[in-house]
C-alpha atoms as a PDB file:
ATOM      1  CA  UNK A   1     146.489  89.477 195.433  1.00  0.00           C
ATOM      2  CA  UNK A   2     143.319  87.991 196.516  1.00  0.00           C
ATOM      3  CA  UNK A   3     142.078  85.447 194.069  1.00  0.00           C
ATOM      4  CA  UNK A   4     139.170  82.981 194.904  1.00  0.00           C
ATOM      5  CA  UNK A   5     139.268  80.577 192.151  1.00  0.00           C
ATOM      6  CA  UNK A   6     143.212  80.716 190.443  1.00  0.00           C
ATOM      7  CA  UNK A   7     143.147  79.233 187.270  1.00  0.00           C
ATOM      8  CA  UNK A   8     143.730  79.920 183.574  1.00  0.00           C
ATOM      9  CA  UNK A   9     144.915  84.156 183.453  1.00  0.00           C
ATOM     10  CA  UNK A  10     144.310  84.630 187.449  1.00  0.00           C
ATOM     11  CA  UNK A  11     146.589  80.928 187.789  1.00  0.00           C
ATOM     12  CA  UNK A  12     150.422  80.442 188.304  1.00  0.00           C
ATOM     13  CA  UNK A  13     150.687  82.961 191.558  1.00  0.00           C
ATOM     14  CA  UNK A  14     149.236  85.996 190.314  1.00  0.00           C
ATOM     15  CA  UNK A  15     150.185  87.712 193.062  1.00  0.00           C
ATOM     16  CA  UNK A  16     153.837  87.329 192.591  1.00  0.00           C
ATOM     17  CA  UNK A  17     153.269  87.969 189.084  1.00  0.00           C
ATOM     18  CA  UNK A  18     151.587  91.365 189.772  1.00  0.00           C
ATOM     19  CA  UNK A  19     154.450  92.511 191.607  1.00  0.00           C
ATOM     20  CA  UNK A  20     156.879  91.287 188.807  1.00  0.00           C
ATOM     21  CA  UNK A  21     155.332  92.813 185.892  1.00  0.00           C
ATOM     22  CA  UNK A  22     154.914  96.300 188.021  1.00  0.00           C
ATOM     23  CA  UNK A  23     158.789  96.593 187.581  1.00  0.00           C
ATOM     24  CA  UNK A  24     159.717  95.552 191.170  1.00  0.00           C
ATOM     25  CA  UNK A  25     162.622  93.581 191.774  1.00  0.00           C
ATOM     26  CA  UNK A  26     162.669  89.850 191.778  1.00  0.00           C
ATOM     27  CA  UNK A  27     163.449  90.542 195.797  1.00  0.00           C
ATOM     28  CA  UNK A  28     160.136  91.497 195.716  1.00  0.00           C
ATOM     29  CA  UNK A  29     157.659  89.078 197.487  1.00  0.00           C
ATOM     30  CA  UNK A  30     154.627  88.563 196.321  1.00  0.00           C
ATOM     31  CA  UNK A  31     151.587  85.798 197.453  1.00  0.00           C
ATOM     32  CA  UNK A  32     148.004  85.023 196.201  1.00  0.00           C
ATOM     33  CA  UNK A  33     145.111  84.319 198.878  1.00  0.00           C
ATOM     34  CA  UNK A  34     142.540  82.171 198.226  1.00  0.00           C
ATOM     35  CA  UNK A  35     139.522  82.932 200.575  1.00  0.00           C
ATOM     36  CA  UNK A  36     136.405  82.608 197.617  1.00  0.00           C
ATOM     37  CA  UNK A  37     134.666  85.900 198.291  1.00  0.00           C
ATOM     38  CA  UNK A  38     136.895  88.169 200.503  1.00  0.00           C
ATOM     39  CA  UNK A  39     140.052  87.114 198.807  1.00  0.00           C
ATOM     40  CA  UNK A  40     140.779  90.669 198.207  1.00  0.00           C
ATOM     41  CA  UNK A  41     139.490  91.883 201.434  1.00  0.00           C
ATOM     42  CA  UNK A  42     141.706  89.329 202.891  1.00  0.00           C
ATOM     43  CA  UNK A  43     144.647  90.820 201.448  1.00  0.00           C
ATOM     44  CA  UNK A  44     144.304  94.520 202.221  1.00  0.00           C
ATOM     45  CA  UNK A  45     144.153  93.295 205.633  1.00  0.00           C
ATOM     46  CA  UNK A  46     147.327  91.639 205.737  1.00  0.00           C
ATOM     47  CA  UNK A  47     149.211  94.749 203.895  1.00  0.00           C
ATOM     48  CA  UNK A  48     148.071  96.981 206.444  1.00  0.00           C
ATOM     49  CA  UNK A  49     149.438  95.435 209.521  1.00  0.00           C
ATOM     50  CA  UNK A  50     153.093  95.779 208.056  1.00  0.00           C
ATOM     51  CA  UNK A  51     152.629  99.280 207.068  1.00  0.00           C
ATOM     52  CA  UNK A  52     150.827 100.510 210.292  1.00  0.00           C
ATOM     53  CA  UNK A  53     153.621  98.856 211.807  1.00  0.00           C
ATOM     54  CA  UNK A  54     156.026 100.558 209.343  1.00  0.00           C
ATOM     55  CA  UNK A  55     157.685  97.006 208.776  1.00  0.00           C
ATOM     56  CA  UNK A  56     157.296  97.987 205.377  1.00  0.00           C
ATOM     57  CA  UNK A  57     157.016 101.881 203.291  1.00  0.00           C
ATOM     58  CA  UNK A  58     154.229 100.400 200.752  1.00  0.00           C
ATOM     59  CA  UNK A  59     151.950  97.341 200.757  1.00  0.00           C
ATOM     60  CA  UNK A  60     149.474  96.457 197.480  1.00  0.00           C
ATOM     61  CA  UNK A  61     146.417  94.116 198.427  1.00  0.00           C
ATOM     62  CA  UNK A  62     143.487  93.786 195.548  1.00  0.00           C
ATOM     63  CA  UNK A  63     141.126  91.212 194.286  1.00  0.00           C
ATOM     64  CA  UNK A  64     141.920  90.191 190.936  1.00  0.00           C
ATOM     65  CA  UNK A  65     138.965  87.859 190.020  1.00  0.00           C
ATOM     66  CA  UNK A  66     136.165  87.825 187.176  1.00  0.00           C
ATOM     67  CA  UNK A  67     133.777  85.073 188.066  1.00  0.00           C
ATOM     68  CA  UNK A  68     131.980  84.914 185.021  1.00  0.00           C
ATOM     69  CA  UNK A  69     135.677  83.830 183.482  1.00  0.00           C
ATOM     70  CA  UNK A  70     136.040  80.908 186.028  1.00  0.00           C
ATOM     71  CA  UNK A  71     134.901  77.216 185.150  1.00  0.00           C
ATOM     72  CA  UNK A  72     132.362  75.860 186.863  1.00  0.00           C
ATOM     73  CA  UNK A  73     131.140  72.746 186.496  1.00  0.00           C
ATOM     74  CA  UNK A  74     131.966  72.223 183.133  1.00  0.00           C
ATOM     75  CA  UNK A  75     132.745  74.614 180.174  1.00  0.00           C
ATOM     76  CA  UNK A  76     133.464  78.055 180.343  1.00  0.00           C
ATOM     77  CA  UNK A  77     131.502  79.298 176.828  1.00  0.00           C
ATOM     78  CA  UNK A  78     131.630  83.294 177.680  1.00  0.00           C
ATOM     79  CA  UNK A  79     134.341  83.584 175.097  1.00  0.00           C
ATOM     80  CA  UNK A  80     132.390  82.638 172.269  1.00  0.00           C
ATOM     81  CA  UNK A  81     131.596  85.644 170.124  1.00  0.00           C
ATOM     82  CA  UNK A  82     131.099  84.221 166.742  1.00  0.00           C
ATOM     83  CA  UNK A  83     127.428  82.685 166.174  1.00  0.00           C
ATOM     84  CA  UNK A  84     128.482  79.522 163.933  1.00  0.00           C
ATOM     85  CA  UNK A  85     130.634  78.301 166.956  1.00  0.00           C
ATOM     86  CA  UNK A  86     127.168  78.253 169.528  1.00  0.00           C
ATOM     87  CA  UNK A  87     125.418  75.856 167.074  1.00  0.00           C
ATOM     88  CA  UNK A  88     126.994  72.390 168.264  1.00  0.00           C
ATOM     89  CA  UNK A  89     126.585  73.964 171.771  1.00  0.00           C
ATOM     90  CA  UNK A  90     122.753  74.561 171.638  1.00  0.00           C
ATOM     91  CA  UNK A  91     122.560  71.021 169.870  1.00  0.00           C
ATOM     92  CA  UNK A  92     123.732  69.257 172.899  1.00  0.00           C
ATOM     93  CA  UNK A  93     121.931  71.412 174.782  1.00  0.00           C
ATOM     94  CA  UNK A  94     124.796  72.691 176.883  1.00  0.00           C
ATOM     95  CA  UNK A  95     123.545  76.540 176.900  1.00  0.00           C
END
């Protein structure tokens, strides 16, 4: 799985994760590429030389990424939903 920035729900090797949760077995291997902006494109590439090969009956390579969830340069406030919770925000002029 191609992940440019792994941290919080994308963290902890997402790609070997992924294959986990599908319901493959724990033989299964599984590896997250970090590449920033063709993560994903990175890893459809490397799936496809193994299966054109036929090394291997099924490869999975995706991007599993929502920037606007990521951290920046300091905090991540796209959660916030309730409107008494952006008050001390807007006071210290964070947003």
């Amino acid at each position: 799985m191609g992940c440019g920035t792994p941290e919080g729900a994308t963290g902890q090797n997402v790609g070997r994760l992924s294959a986990i949760w599908a319901g493959c077995p724990v033989t299964t291997s599984g590896v997250t590429v970090n590449r920033f902006c063709s993560s994903g494109l990175q890893t459809i590439a490397m799936g496809r030389r193994p299966c054109a090969e036929e090394e291997v009956p099924v490869a999975v390579g995706a991007g599993v990424e929502s920037i606007s969830m990521v951290q920046m340069q300091g905090p991540n406030y796209n959660n916030i939903t309730e409107e008494k919770l952006w008050k001390p925000i807007r006071l210290c002029g964070c947003r």
